[in-house]
N, C-alpha and C. Protein backbone atom coordinates (compact mmCIF):
# COMPACT_ATOMS: atom_id res chain seq x y z
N UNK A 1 0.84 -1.18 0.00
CA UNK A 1 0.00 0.00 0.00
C UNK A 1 0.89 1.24 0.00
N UNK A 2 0.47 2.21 -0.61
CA UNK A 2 0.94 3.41 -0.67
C UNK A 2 0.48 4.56 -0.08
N UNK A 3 1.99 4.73 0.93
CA UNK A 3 1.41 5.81 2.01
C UNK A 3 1.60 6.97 1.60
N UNK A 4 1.43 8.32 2.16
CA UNK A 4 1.04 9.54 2.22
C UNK A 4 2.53 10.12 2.22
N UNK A 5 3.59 9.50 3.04
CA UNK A 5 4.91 9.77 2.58
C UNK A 5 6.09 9.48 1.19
N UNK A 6 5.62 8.43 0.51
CA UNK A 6 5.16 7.69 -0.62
C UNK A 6 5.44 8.74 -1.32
N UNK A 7 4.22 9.35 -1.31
CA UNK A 7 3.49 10.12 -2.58
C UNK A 7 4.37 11.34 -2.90
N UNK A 8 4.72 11.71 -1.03
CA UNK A 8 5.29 13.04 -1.50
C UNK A 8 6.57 13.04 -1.62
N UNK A 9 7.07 12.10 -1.54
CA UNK A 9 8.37 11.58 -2.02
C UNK A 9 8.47 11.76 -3.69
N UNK A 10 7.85 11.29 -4.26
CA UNK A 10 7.43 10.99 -5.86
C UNK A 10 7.20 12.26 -6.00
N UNK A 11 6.74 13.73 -5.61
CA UNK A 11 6.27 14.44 -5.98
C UNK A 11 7.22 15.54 -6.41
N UNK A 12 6.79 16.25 -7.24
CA UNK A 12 7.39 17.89 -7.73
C UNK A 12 8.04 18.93 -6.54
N UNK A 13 6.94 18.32 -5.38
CA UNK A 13 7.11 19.62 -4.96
C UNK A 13 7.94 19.26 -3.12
N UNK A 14 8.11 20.39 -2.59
CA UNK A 14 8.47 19.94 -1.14
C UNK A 14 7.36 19.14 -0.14
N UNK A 15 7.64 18.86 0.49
CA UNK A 15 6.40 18.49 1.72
C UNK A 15 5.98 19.70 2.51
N UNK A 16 6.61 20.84 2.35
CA UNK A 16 6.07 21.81 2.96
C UNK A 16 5.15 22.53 1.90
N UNK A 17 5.58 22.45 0.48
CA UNK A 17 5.07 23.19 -0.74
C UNK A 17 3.75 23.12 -0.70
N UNK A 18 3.57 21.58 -0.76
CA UNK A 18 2.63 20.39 -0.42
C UNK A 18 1.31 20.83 0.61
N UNK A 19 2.01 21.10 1.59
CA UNK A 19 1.66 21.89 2.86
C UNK A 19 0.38 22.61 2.74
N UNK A 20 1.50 23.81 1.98
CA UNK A 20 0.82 25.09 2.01
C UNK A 20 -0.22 24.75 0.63
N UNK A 21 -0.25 24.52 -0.21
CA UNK A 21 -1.24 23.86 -1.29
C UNK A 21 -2.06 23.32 -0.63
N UNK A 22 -2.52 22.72 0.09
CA UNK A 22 -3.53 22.15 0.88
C UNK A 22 -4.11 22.98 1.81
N UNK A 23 -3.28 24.10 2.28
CA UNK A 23 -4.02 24.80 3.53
C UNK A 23 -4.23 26.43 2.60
N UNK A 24 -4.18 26.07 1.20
CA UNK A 24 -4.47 27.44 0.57
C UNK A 24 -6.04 26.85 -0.45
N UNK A 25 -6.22 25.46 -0.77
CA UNK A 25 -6.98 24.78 -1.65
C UNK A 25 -7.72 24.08 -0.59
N UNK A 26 -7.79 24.69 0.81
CA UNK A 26 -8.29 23.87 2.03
C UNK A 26 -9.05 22.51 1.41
N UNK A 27 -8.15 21.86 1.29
CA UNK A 27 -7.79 20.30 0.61
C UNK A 27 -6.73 19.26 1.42
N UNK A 28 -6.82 17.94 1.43
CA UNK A 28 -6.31 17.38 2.21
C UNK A 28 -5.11 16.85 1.60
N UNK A 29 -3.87 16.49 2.44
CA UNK A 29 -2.92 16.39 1.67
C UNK A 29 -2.62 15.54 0.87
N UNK A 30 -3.12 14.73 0.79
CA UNK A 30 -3.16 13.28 -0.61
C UNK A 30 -3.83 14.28 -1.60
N UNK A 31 -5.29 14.88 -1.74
CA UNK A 31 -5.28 15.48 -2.58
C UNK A 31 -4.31 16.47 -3.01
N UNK A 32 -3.73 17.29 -1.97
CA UNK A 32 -2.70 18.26 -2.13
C UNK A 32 -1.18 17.74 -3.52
N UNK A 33 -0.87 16.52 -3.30
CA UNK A 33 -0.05 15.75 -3.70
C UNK A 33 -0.57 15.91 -4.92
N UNK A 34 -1.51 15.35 -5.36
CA UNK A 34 -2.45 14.73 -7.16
C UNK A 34 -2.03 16.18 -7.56
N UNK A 35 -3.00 17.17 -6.82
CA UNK A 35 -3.09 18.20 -7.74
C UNK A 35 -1.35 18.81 -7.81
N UNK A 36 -0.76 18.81 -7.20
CA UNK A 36 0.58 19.29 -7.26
C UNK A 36 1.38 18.59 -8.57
N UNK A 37 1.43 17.66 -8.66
CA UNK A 37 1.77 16.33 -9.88
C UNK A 37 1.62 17.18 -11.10
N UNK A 38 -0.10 17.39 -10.53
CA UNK A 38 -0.97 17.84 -12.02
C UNK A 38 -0.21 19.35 -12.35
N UNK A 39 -0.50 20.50 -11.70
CA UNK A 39 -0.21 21.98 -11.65
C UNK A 39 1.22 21.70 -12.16
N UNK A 40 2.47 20.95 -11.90
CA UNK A 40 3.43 21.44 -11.88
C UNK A 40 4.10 20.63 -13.68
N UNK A 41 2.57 19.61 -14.46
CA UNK A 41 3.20 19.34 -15.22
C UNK A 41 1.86 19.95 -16.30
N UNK A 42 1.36 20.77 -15.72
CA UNK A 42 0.75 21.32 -16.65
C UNK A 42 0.94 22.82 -17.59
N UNK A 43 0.75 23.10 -18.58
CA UNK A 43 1.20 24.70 -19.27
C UNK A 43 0.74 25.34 -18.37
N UNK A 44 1.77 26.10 -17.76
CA UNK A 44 1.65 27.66 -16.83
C UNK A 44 1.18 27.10 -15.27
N UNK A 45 1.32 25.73 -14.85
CA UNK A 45 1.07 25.38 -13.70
C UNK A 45 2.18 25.76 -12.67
N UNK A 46 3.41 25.93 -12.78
CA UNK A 46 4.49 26.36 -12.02
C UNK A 46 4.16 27.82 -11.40
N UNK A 47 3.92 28.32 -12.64
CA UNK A 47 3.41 29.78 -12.67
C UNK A 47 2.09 30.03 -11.61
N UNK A 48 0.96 28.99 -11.21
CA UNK A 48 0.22 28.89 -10.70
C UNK A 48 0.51 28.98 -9.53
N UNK A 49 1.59 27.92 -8.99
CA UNK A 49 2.22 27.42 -7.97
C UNK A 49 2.86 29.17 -7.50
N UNK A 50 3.44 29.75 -7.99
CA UNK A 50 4.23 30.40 -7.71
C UNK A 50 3.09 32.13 -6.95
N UNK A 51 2.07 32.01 -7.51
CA UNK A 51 0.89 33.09 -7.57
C UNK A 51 0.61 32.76 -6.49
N UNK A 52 0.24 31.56 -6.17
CA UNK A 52 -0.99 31.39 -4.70
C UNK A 52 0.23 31.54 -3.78
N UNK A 53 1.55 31.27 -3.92
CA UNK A 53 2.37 31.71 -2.50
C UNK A 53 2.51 32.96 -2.63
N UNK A 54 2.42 33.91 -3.83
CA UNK A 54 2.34 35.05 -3.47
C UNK A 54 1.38 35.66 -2.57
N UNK A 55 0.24 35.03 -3.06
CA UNK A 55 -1.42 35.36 -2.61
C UNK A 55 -1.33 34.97 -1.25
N UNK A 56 -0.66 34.14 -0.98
CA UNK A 56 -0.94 33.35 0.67
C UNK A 56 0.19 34.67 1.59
N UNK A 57 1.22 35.12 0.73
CA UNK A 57 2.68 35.92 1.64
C UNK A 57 1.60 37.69 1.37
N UNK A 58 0.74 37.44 0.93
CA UNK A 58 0.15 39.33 0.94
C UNK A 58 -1.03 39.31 1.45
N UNK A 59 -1.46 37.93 1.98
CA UNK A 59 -2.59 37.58 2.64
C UNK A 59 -2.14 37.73 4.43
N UNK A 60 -1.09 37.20 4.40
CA UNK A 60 -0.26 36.60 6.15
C UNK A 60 0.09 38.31 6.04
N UNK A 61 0.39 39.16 5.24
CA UNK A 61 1.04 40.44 5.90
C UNK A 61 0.22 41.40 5.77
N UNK A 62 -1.29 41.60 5.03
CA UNK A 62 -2.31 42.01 5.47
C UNK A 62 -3.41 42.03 6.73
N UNK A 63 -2.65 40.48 7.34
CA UNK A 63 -3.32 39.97 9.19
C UNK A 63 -2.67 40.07 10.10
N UNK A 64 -1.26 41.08 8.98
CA UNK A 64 0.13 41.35 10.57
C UNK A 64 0.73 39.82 11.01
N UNK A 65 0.51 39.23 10.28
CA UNK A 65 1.31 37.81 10.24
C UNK A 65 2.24 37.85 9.94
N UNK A 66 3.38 38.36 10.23
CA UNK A 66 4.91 38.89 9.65
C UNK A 66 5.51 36.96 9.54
N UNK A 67 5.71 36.90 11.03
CA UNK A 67 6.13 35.41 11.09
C UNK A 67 5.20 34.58 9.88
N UNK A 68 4.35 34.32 9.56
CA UNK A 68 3.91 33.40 8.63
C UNK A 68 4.30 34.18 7.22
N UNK A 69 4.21 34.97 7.22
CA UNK A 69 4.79 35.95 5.78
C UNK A 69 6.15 35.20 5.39
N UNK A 70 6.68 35.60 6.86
CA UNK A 70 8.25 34.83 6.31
C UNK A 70 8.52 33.44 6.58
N UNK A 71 7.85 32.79 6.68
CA UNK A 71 7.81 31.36 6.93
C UNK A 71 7.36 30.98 5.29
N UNK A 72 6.11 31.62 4.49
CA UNK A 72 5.77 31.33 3.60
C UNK A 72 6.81 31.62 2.35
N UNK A 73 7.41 32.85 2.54
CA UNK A 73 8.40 34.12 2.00
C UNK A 73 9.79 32.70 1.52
N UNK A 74 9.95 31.98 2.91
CA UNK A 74 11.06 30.84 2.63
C UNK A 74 10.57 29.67 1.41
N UNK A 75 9.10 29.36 1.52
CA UNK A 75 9.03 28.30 0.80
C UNK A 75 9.10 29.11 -0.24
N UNK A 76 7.96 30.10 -0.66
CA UNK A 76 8.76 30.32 -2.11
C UNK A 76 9.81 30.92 -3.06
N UNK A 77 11.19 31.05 -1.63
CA UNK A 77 12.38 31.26 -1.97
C UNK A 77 12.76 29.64 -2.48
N UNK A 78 12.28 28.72 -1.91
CA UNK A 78 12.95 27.41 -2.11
C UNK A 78 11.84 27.40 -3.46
N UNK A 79 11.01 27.72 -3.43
CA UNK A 79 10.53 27.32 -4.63
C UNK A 79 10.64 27.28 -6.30
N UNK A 80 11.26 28.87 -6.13
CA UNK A 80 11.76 29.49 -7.06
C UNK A 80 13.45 28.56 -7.65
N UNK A 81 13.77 28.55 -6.60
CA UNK A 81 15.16 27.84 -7.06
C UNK A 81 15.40 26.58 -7.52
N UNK A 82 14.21 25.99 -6.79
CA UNK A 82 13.62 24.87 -7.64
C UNK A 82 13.48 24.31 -8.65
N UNK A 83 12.13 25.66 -9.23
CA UNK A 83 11.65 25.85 -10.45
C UNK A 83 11.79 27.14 -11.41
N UNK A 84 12.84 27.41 -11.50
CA UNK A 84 12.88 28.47 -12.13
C UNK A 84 11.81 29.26 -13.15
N UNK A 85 11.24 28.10 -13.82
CA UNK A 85 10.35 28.11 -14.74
C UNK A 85 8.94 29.02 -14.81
N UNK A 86 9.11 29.09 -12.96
CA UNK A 86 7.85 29.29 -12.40
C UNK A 86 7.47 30.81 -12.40
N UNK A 87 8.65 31.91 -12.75
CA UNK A 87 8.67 33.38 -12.66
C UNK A 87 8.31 33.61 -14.06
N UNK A 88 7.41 34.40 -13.55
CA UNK A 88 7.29 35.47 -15.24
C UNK A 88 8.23 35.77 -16.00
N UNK A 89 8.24 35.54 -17.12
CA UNK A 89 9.43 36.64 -18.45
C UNK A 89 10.46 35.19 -18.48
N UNK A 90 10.51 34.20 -17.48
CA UNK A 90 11.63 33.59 -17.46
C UNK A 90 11.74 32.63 -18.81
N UNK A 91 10.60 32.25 -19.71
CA UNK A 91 10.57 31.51 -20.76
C UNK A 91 11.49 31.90 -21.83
């Protein structure tokens, strides 16, 4: 059987990436996983990926959430370096 660590092993993205995709798509994290698979091998899905951590880092510093700003601020520093693919103009 295939567990939940499994998956995100196999996956595109971090387990924290993962994370935050699930607590932004308030979705559970196996789903979090599929759709991550999907977004990150789909046209302009990186690009997707890369928007909602924006949306989630101007969301946390609009509630004075500095700490979650920069907690989020890290994943999509790791994200970016990742995926380069994922920034505008970069094609």
């Amino acid at each position: 059987m295939i567990t939940l660590d499994d998956m995100e092993d196999m996956c595109s993205l971090t387990r924290e990436e993962i994370a935050q995709l699930a607590d932004h798509e308030h979705i559970t994290l196996e789903a979090a996983v599929a759709e991550a698979e999907a977004l990150m091998h789909a046209h302009g899905g990186p690009q997707h990926v890369h928007a909602m951590l924006c949306e989630d880092i101007r969301s946390a510093l609009h509630a004075d959430d500095t700490a979650g700003a920069k907690r989020l601020f890290a994943i999509l520093r790791g994200f970016v370096t990742a995926h380069p693919e994922a920034v505008r103009g970069s094609e």
